[in-house]
N, C-alpha and C. Protein backbone atom coordinates (compact mmCIF):
# COMPACT_ATOMS: atom_id res chain seq x y z
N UNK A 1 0.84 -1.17 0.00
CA UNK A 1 0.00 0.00 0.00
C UNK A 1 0.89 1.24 0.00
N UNK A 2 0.56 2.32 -0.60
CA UNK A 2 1.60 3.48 -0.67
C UNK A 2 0.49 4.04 0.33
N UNK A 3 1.99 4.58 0.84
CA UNK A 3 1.80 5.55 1.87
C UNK A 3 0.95 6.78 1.88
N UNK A 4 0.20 7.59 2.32
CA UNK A 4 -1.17 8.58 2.39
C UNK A 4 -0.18 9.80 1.88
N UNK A 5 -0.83 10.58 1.07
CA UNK A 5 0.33 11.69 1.12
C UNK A 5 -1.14 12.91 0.54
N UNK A 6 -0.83 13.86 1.00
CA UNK A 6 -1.77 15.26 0.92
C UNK A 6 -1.21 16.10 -0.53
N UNK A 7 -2.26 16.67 -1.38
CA UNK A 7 -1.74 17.29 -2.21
C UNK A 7 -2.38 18.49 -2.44
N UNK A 8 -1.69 19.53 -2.12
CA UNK A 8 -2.04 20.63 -2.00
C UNK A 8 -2.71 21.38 -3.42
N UNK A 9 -4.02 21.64 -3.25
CA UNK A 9 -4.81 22.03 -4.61
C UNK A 9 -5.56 23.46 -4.55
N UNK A 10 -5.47 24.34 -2.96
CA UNK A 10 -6.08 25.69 -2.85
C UNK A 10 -7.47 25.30 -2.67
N UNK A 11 -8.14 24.14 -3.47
CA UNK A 11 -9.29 24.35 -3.01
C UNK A 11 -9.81 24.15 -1.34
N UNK A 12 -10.76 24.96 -0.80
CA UNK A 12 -11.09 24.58 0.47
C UNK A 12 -12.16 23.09 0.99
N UNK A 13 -12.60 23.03 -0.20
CA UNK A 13 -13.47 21.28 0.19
C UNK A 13 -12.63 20.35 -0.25
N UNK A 14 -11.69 20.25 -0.96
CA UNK A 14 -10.45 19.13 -1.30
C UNK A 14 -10.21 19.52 0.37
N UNK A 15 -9.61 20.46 0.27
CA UNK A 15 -8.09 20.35 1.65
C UNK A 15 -9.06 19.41 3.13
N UNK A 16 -10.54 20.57 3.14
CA UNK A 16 -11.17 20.24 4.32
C UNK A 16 -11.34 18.48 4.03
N UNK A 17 -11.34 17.64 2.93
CA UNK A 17 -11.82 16.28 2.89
C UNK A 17 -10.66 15.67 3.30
N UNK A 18 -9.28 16.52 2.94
CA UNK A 18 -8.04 15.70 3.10
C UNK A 18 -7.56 15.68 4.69
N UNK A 19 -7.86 16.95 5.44
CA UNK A 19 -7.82 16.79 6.41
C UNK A 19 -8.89 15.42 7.48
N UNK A 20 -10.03 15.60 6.70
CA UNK A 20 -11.03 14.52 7.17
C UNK A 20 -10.63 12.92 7.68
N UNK A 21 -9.85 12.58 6.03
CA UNK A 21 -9.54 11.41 5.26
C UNK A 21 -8.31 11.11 6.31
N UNK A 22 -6.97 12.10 6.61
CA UNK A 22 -5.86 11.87 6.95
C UNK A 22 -5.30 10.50 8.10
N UNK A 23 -6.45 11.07 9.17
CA UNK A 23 -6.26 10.80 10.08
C UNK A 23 -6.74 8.63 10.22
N UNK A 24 -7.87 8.72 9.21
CA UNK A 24 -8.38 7.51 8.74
C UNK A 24 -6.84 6.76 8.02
N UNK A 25 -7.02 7.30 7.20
CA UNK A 25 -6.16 6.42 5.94
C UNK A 25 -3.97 6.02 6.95
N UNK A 26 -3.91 7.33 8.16
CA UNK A 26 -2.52 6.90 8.85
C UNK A 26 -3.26 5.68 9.76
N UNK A 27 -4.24 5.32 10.36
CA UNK A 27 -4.34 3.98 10.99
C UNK A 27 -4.52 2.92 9.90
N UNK A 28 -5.41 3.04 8.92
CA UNK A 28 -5.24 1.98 7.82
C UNK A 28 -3.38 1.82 7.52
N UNK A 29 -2.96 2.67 7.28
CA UNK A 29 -1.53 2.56 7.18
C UNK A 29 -0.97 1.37 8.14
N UNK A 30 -1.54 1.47 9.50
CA UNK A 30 -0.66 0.89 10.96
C UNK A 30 -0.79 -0.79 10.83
N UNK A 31 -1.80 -1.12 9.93
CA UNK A 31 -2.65 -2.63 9.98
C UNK A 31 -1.78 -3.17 8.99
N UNK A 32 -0.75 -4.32 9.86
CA UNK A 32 0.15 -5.40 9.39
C UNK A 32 -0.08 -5.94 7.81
N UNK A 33 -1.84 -6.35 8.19
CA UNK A 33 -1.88 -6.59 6.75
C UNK A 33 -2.20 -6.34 5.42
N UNK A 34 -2.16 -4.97 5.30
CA UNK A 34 -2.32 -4.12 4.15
C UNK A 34 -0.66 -3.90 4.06
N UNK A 35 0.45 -4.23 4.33
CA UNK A 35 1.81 -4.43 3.98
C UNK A 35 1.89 -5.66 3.37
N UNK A 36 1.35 -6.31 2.54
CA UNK A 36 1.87 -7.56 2.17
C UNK A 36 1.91 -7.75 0.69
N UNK A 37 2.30 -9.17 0.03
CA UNK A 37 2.38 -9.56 -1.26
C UNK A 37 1.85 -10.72 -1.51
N UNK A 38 0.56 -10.68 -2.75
CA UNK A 38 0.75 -11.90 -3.00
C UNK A 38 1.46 -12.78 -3.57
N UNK A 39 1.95 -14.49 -3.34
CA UNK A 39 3.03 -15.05 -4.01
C UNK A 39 1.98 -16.02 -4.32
N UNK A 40 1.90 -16.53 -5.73
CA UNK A 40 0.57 -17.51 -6.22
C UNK A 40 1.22 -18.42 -7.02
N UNK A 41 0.99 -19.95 -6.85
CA UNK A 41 1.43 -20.44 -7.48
C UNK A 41 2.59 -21.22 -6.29
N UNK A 42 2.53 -21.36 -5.52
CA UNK A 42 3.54 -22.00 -4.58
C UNK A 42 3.17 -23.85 -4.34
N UNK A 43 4.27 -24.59 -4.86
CA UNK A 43 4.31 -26.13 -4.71
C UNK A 43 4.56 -26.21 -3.44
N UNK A 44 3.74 -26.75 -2.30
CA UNK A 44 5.07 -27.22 -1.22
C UNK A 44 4.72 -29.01 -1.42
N UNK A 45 6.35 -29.74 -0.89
CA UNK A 45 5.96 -30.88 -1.22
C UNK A 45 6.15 -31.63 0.59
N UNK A 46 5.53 -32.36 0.59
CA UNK A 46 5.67 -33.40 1.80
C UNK A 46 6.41 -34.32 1.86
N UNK A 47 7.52 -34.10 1.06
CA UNK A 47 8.29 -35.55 0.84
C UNK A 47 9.85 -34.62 1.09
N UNK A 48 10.60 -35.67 1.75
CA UNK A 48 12.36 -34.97 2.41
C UNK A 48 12.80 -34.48 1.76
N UNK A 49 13.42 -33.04 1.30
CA UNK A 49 13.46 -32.50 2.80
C UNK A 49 12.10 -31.94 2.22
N UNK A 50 11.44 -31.45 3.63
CA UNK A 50 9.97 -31.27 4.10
C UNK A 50 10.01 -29.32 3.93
N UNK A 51 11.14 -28.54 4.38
CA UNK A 51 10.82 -27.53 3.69
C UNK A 51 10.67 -26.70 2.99
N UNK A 52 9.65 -26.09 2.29
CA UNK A 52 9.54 -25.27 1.36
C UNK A 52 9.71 -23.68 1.78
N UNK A 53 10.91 -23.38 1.12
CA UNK A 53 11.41 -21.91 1.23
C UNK A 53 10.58 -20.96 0.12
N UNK A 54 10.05 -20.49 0.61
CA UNK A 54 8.96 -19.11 -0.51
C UNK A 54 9.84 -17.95 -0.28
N UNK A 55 10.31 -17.40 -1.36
CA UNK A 55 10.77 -15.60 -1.59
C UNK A 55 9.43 -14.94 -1.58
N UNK A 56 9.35 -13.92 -0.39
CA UNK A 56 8.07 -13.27 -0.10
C UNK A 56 8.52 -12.16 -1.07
N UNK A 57 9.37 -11.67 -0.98
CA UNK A 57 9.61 -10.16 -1.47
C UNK A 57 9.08 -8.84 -0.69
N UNK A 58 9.10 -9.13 0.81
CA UNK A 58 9.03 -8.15 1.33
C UNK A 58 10.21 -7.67 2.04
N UNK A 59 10.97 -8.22 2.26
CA UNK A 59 12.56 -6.93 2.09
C UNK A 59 12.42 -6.70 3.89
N UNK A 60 11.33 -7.88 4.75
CA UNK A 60 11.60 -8.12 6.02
C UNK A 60 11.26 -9.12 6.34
N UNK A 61 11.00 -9.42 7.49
CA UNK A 61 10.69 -10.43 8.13
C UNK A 61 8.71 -10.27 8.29
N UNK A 62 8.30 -11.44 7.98
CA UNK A 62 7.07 -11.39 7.45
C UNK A 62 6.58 -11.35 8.86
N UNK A 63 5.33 -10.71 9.11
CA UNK A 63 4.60 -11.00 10.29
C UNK A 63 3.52 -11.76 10.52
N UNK A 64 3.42 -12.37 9.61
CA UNK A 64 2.27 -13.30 9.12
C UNK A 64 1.90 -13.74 7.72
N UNK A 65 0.97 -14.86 7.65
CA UNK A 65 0.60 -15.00 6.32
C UNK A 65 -0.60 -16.32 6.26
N UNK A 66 -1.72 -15.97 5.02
CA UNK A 66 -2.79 -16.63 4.73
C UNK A 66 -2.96 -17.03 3.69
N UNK A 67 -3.44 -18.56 3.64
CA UNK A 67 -3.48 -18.83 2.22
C UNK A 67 -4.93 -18.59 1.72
N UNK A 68 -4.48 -17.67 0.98
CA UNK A 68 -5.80 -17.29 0.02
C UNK A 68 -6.62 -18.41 -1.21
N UNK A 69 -5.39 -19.55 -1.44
CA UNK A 69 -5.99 -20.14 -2.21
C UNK A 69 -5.34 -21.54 -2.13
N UNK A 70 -5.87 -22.94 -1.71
CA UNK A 70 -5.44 -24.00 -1.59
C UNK A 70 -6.13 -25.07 -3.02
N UNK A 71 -5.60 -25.82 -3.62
CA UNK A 71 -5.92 -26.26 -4.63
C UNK A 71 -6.17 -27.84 -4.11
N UNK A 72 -5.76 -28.76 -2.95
CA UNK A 72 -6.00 -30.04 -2.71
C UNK A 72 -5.98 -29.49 -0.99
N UNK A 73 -6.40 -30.77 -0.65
CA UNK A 73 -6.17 -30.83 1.02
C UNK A 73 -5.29 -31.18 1.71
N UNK A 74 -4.49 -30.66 2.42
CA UNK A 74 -3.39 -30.53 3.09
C UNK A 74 -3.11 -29.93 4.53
N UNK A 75 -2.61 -30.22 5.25
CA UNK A 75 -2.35 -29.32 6.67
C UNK A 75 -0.94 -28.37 6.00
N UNK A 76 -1.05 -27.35 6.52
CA UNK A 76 0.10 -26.48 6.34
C UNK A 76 0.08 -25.50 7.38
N UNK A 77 1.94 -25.48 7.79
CA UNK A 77 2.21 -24.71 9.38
C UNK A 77 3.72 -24.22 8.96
N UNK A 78 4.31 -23.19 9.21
CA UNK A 78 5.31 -22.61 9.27
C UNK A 78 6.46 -23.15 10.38
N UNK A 79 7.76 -23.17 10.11
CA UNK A 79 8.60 -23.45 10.77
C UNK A 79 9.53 -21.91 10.85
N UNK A 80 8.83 -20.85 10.80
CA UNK A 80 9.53 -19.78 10.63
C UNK A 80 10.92 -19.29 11.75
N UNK A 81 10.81 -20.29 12.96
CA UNK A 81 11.58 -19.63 14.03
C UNK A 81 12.71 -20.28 13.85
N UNK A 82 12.69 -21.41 12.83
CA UNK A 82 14.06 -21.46 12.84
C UNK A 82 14.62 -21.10 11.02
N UNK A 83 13.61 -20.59 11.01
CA UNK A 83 14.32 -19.67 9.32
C UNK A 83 15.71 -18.54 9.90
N UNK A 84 16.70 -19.48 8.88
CA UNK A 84 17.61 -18.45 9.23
C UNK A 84 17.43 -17.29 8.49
N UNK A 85 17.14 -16.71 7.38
CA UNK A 85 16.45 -15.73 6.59
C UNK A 85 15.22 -15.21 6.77
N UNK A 86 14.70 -15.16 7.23
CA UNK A 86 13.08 -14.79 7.13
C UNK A 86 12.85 -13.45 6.59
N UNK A 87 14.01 -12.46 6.75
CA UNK A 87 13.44 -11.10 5.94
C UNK A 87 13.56 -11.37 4.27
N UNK A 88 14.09 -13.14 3.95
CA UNK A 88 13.77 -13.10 2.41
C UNK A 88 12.90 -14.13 2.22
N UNK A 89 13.04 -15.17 3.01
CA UNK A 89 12.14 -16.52 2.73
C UNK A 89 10.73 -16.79 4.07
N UNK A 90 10.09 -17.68 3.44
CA UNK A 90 8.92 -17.95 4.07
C UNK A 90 9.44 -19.46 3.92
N UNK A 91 9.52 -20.54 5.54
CA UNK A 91 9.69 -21.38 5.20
C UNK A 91 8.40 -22.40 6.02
N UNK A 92 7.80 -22.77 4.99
CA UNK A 92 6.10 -24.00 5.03
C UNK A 92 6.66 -25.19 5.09
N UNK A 93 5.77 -26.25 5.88
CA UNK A 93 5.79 -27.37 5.75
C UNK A 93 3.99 -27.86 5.59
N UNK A 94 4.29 -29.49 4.90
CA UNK A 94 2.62 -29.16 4.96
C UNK A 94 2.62 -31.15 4.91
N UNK A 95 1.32 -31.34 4.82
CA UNK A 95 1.20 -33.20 5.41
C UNK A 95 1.09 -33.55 4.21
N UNK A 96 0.75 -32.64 2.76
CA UNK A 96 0.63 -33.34 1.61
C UNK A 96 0.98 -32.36 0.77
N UNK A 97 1.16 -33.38 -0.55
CA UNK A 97 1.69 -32.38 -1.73
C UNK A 97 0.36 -31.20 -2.35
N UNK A 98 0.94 -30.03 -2.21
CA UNK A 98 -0.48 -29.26 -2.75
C UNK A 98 0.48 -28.19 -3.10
N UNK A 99 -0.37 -26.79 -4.07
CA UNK A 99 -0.07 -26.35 -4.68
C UNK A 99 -0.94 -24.39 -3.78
N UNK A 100 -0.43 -23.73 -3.61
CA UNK A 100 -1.26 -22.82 -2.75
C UNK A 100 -0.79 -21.40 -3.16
N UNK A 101 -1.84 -20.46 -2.97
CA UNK A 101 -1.64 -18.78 -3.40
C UNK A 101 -1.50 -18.51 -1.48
N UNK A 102 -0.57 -17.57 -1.58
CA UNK A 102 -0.22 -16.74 -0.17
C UNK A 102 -0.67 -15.05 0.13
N UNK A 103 -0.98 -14.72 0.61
CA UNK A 103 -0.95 -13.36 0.83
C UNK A 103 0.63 -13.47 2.30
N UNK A 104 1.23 -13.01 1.96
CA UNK A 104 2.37 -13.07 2.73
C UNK A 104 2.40 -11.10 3.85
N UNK A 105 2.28 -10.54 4.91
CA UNK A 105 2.10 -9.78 5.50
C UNK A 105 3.02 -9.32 6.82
């Protein structure tokens, strides 16, 4: 999400709406998960080795993440605490082979 930014136009019902809007749109800003990416299209497999490293592309350490889209049935759980990377990889494990979209956050 890009960041809220004010643009100065002279008019007085723009400015008065932007002042309105401001204060809304810096707490939408604060909510973890309007920072995220989706990554679609992710294999993880259940067979050794068991984890699947995902490049989030968020340039930190993820604070969470949901799969928006599962294609078979599977359990899937993160082993993130012992990711030695985590500000580049997302690392999943899951009980079966499936194929899944992430919103990563």
């Amino acid at each position: 999400m890009e960041p809220w930014k004010r643009i100065t136009t002279g008019d007085p019902v723009i400015e008065e709406l932007q002042d309105n809007a401001e204060p809304i749109m810096k707490r939408v800003e604060q909510v973890p998960l309007m920072g995220g990416t989706l990554v679609k299209g992710q294999f993880l497999t259940a067979t050794d080795p068991y984890d699947t490293h995902i490049f989030h592309g968020l340039g930190r350490a993820p604070e969470g993440w949901i799969i928006v889209r599962q294609r078979s049935r599977a359990d899937i759980w993160d082993v993130q605490d012992s990711n030695r990377s985590p500000e580049k990889t997302l690392v999943l494990n899951t009980s079966a082979n499936v194929t899944v979209d992430l919103w990563v956050f």
